[in-house]
C-alpha atoms as a PDB file:
ATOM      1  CA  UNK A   1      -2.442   3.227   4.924  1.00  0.00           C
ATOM      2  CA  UNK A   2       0.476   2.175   2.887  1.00  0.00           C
ATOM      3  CA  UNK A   3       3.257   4.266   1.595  1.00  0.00           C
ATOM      4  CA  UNK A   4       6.031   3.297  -0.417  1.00  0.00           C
ATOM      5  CA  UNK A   5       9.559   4.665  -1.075  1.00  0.00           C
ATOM      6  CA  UNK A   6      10.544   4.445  -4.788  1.00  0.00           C
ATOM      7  CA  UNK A   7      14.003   3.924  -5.341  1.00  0.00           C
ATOM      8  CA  UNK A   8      14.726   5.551  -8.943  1.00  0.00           C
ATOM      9  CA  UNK A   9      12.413   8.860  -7.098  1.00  0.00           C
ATOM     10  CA  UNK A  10      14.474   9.045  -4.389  1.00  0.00           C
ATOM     11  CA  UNK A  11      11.658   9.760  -2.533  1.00  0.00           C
ATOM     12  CA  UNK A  12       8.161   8.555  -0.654  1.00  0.00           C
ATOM     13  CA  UNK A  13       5.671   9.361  -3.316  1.00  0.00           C
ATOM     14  CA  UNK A  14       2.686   7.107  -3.356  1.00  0.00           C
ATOM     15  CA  UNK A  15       0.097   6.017  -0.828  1.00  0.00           C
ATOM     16  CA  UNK A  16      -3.056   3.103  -0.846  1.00  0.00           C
ATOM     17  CA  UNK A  17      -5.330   2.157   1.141  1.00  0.00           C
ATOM     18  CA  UNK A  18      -5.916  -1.024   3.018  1.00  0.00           C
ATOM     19  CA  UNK A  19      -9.549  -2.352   2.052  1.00  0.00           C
ATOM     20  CA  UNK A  20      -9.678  -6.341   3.933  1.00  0.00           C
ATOM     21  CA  UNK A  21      -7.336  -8.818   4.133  1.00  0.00           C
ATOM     22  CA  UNK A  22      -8.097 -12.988   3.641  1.00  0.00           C
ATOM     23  CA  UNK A  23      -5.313 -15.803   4.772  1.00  0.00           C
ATOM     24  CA  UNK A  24      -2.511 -13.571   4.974  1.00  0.00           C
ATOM     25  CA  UNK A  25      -3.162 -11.247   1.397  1.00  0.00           C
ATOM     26  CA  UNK A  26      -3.833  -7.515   2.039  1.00  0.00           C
ATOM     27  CA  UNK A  27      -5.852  -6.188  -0.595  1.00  0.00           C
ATOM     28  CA  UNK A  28      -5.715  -2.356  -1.241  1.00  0.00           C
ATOM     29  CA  UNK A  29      -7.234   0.610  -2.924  1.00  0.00           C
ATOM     30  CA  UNK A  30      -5.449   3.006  -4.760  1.00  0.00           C
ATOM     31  CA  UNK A  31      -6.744   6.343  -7.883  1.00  0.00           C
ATOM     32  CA  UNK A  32     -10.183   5.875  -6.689  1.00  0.00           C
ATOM     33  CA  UNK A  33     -12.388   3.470  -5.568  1.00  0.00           C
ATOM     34  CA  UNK A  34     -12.339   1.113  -9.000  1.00  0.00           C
ATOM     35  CA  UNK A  35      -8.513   0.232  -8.344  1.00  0.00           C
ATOM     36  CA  UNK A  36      -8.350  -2.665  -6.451  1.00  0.00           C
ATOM     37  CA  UNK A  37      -5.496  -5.132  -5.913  1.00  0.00           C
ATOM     38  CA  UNK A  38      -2.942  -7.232  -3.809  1.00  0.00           C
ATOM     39  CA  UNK A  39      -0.442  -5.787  -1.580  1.00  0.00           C
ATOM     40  CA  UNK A  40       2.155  -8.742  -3.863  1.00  0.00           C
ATOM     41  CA  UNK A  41       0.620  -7.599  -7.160  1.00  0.00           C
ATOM     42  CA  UNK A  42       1.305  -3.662  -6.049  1.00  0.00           C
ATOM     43  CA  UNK A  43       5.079  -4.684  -5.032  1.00  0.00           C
ATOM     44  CA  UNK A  44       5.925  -7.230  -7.845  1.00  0.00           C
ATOM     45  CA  UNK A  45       6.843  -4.575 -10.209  1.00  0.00           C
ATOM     46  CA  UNK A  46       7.782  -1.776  -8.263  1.00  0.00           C
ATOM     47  CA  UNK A  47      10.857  -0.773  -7.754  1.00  0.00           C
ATOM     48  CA  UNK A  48      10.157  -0.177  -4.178  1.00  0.00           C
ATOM     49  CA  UNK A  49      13.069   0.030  -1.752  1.00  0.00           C
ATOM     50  CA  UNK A  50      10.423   0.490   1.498  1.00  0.00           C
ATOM     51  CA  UNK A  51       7.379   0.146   2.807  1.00  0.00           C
ATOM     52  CA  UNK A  52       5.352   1.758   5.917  1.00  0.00           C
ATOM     53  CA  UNK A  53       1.901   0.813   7.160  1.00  0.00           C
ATOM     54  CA  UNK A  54       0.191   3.153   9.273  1.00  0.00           C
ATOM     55  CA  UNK A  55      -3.029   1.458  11.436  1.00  0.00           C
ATOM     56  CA  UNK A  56      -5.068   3.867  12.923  1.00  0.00           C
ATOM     57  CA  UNK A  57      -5.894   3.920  16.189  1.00  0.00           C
ATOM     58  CA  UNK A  58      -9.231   4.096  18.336  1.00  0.00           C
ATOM     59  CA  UNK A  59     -10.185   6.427  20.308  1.00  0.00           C
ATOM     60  CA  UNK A  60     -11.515   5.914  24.091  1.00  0.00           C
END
């Protein structure tokens, strides 16, 4: 999971998902299954002041 902090929001107010990954590109889902893109395409226009990434962990 990825959440970002908007700056002009104030706020951490949107979340994707990470769907695979290829030579260093995330790519992520976000609305629903039919959104698909880069993690660089999501943050180019942003106005995105942070970013967390959660990885789940496995349990023994």
């Amino acid at each position: 999971m990825i959440f970002a902090f908007y700056r002009q929001d104030r706020q951490w107010n949107h979340a994707d998902v990470v769907t695979g990954g290829k030579r260093g590109n995330l790519s992520i889902t976000q609305h629903g299954s039919k959104n698909h893109t880069t993690l660089n395409q999501w943050l180019k226009p942003k106005k995105i002041t942070a970013v967390s990434i959660i990885r789940p962990g496995r349990r023994t």
